[in-house]
C-alpha atoms as a PDB file:
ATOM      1  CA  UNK A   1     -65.174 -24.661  30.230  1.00  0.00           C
ATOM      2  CA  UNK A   2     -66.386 -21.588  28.195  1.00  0.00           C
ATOM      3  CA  UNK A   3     -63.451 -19.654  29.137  1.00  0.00           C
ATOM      4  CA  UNK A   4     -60.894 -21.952  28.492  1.00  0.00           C
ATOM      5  CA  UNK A   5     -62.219 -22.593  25.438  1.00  0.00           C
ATOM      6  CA  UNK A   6     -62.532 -18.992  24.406  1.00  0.00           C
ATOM      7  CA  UNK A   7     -58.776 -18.633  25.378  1.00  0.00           C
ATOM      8  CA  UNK A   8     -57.615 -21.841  23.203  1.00  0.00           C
ATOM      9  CA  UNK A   9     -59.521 -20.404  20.145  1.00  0.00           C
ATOM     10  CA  UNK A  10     -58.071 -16.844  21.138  1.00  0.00           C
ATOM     11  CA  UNK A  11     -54.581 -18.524  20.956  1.00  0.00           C
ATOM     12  CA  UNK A  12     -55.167 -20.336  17.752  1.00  0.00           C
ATOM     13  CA  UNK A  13     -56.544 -17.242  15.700  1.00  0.00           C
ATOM     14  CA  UNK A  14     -53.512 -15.342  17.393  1.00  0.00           C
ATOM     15  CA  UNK A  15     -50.908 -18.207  16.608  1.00  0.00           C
ATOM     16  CA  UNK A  16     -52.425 -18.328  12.608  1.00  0.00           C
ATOM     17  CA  UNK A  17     -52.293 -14.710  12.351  1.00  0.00           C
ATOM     18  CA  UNK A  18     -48.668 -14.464  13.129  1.00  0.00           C
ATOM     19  CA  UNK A  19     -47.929 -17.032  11.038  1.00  0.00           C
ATOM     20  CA  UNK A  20     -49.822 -15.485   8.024  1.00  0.00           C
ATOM     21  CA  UNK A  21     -48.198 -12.304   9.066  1.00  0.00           C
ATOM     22  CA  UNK A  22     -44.755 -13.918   8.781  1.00  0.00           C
ATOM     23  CA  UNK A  23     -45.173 -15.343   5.772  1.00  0.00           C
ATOM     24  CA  UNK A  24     -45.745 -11.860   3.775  1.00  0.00           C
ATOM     25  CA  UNK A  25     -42.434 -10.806   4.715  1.00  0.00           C
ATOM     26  CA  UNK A  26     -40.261 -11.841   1.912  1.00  0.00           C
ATOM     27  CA  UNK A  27     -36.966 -10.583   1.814  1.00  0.00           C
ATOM     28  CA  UNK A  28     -35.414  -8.021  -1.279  1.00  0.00           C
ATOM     29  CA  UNK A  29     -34.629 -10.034  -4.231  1.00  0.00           C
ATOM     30  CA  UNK A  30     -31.519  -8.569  -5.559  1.00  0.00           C
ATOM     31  CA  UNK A  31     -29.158  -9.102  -8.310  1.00  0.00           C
ATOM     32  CA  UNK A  32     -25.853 -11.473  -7.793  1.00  0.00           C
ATOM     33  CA  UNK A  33     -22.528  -9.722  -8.038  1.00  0.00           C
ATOM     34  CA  UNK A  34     -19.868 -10.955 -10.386  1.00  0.00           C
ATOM     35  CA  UNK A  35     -17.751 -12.494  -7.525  1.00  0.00           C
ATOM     36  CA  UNK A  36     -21.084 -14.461  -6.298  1.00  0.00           C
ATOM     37  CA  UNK A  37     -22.087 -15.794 -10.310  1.00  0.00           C
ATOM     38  CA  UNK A  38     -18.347 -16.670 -10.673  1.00  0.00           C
ATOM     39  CA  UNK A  39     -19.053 -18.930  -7.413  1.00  0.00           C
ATOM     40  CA  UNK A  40     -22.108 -20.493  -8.341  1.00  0.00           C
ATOM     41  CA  UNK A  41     -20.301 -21.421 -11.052  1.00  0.00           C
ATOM     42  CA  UNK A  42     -17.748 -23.406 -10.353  1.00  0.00           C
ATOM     43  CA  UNK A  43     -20.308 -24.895  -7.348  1.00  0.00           C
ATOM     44  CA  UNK A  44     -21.821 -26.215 -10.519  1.00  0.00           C
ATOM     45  CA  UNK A  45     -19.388 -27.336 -12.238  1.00  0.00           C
ATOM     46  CA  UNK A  46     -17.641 -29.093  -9.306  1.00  0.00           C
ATOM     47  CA  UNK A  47     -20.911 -31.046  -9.182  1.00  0.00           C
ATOM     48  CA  UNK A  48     -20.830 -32.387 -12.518  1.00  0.00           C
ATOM     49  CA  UNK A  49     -18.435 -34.949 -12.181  1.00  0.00           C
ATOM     50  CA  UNK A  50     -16.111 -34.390 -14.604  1.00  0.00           C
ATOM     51  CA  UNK A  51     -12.536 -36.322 -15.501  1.00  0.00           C
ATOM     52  CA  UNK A  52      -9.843 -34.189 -13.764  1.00  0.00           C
ATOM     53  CA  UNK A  53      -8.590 -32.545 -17.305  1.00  0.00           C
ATOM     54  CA  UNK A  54     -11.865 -31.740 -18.550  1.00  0.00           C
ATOM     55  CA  UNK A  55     -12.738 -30.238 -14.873  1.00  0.00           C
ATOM     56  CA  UNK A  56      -9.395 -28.145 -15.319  1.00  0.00           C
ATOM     57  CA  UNK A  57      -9.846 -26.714 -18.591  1.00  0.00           C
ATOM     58  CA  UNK A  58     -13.068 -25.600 -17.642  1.00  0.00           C
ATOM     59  CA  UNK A  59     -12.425 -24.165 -14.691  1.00  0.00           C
ATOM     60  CA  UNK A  60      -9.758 -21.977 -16.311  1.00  0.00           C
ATOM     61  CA  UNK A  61     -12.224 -21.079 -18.726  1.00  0.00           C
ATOM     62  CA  UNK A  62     -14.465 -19.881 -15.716  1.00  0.00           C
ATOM     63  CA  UNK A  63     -12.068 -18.038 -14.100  1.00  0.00           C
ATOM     64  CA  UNK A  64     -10.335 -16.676 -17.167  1.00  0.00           C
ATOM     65  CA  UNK A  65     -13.674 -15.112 -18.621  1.00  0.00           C
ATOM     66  CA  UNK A  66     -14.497 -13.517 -15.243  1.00  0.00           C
ATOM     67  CA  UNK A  67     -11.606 -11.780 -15.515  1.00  0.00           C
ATOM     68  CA  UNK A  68     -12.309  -9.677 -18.503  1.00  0.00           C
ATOM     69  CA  UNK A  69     -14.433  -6.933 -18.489  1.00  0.00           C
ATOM     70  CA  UNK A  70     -17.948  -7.160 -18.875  1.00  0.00           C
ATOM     71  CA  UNK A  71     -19.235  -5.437 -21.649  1.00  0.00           C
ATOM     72  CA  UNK A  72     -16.421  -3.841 -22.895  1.00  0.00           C
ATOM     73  CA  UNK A  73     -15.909  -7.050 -25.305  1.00  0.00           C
ATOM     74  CA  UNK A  74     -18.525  -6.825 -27.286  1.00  0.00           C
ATOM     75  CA  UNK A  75     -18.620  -2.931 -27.846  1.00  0.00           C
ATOM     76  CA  UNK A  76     -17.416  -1.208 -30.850  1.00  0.00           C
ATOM     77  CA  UNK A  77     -15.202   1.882 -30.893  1.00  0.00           C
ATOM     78  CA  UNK A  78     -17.308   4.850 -30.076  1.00  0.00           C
ATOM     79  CA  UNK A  79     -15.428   6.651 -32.721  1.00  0.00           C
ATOM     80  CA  UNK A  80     -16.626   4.176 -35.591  1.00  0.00           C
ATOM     81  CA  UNK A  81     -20.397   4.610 -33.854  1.00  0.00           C
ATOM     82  CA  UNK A  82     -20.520   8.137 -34.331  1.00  0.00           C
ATOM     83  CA  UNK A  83     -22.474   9.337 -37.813  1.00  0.00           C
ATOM     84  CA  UNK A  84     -19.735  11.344 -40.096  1.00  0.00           C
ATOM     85  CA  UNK A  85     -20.538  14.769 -41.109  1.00  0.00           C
ATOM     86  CA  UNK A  86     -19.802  16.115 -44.763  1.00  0.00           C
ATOM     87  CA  UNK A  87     -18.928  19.873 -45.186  1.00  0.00           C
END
């Protein structure tokens, strides 16, 4: 009886120790590309229920803005950034 229950609580401590050990291993968190955000996206917004118009509109407003550049929008000139120099 002693063995088999030395071999049960062997098998236990083994089994919870895995288990522990696989739960530490988390995978990389990384960023989403554009191509994945521009899916989630419309995921979403297919889930809304929206009329068919409304849906339509703002799915081409999805898809158009993901189609501009990111950043480059917003940025000024780099000429107008740089400081002018009197001589």
């Amino acid at each position: 009886m002693k063995a088999t229950s030395r071999l049960l609580l062997v098998a236990l401590i083994a089994t919870g120790i895995a288990t522990l050990a696989g739960c530490a291993n988390h995978p990389e968190l990384r960023p989403y590309t554009a191509a994945e955000t521009r899916e989630l996206a419309l995921e979403s917004l297919a889930r809304q229920g929206l009329p068919y118009q409304e849906f339509q509109q703002r799915k081409a407003a999805l898809l158009s803005a993901s189609q501009q550049p990111q950043g480059l929008a917003d940025a000024a000139p780099v000429a107008s950034q740089a400081p002018r120099i009197k001589g």
